[in-house]
Each structure stands twice: as C-alpha cells, then as structure tokens.
Protein backbone atom coordinates (compact mmCIF):
# COMPACT_ATOMS: atom_id res chain seq x y z
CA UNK A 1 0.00 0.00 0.00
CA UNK A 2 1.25 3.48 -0.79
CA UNK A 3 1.61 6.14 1.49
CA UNK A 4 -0.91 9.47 1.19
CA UNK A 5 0.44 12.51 0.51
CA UNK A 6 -0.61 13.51 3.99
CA UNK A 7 1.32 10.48 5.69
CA UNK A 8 4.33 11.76 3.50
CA UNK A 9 3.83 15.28 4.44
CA UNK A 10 3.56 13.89 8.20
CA UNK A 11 6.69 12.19 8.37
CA UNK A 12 8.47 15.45 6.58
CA UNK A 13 7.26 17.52 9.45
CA UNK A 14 8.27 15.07 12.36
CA UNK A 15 11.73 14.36 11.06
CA UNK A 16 12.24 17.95 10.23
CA UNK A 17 11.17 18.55 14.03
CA UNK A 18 13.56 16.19 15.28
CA UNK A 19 16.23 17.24 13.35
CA UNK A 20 15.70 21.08 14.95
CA UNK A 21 15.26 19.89 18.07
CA UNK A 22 18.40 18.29 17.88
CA UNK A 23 20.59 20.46 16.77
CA UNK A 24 18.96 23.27 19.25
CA UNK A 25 19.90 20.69 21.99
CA UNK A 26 23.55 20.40 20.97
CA UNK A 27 23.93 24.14 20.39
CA UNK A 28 22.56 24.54 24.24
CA UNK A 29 25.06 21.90 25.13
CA UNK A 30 28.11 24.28 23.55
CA UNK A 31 26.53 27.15 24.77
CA UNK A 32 26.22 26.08 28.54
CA UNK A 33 29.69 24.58 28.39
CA UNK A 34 31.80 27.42 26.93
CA UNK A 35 29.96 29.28 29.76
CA UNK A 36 31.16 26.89 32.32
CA UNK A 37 34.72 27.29 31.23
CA UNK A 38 34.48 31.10 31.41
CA UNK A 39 33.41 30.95 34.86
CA UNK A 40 36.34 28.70 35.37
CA UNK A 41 38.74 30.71 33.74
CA UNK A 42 37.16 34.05 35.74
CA UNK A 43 37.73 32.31 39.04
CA UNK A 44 41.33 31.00 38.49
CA UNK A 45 42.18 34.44 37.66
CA UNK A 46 40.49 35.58 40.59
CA UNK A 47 42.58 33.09 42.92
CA UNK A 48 45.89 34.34 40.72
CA UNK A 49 44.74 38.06 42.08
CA UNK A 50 44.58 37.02 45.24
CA UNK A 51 47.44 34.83 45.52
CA UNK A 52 49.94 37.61 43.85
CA UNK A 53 48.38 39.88 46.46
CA UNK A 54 49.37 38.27 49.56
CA UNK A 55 52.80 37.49 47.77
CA UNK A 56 53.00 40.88 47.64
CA UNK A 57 52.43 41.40 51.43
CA UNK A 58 54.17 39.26 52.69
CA UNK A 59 57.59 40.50 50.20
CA UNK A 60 56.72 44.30 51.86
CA UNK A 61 56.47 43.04 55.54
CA UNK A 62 59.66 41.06 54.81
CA UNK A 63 61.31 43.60 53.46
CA UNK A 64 60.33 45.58 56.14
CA UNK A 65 61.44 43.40 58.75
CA UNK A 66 64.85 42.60 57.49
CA UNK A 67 65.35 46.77 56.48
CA UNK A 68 63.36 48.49 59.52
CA UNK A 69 64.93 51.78 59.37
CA UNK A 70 63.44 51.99 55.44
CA UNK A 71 60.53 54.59 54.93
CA UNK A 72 58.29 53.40 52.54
C-alpha cells in the first residue's frame, strides 16, 4: 500500500522537528559549556589576584622586617 500525501507530508514535518530539536539541543550543550569554562577561567584568575596579592604582602612586611629603618 502506498503512502498518502498527507502520511508523507507527516513524516516530513516530524523528522524535520527532530532534526531542529536536535541540533537546538547540541547548540545549548556548547553554549552552557563554553559558559562553564568562562566561569572557570574568571575564578582562576580571581585566585591568581589574590594569591599575587598576599605574595606581595608578605615580600613588603619582609622587606620591612629585614630593612626596619626603610621609609616606605
């Protein structure tokens, strides 16, 4: 038995669905993951801030203990 015209036009419509839905889900999927690595990236700079400002702390207190008479 052949299939309508409406059957064909049925099937057209659901695979062309699918196929959107798809590719909208893999696009989400790059999407959500190149935001998770920003965040990453944002938050090990953040922790390289912070780290290369106590480095610098602790180099001006040791300076300053080993050279007391220094004004800075």
């Amino acid at each position: 038995m052949a299939l309508s015209r409406r059957e064909i036009a049925k099937d057209v419509v659901q695979q062309s669905a699918e196929a959107a839905i798809s590719t909208a889900g893999r696009i989400s999927a790059i999407l959500f993951d190149g935001a998770r690595r920003i965040t990453t990236e944002i938050g090990t700079f953040g922790t390289e801030i912070f780290e290369i400002r106590e480095a610098s702390k602790r180099a001006g207190e040791d300076a300053e203990a080993a050279n007391p008479d220094d004004v800075v």
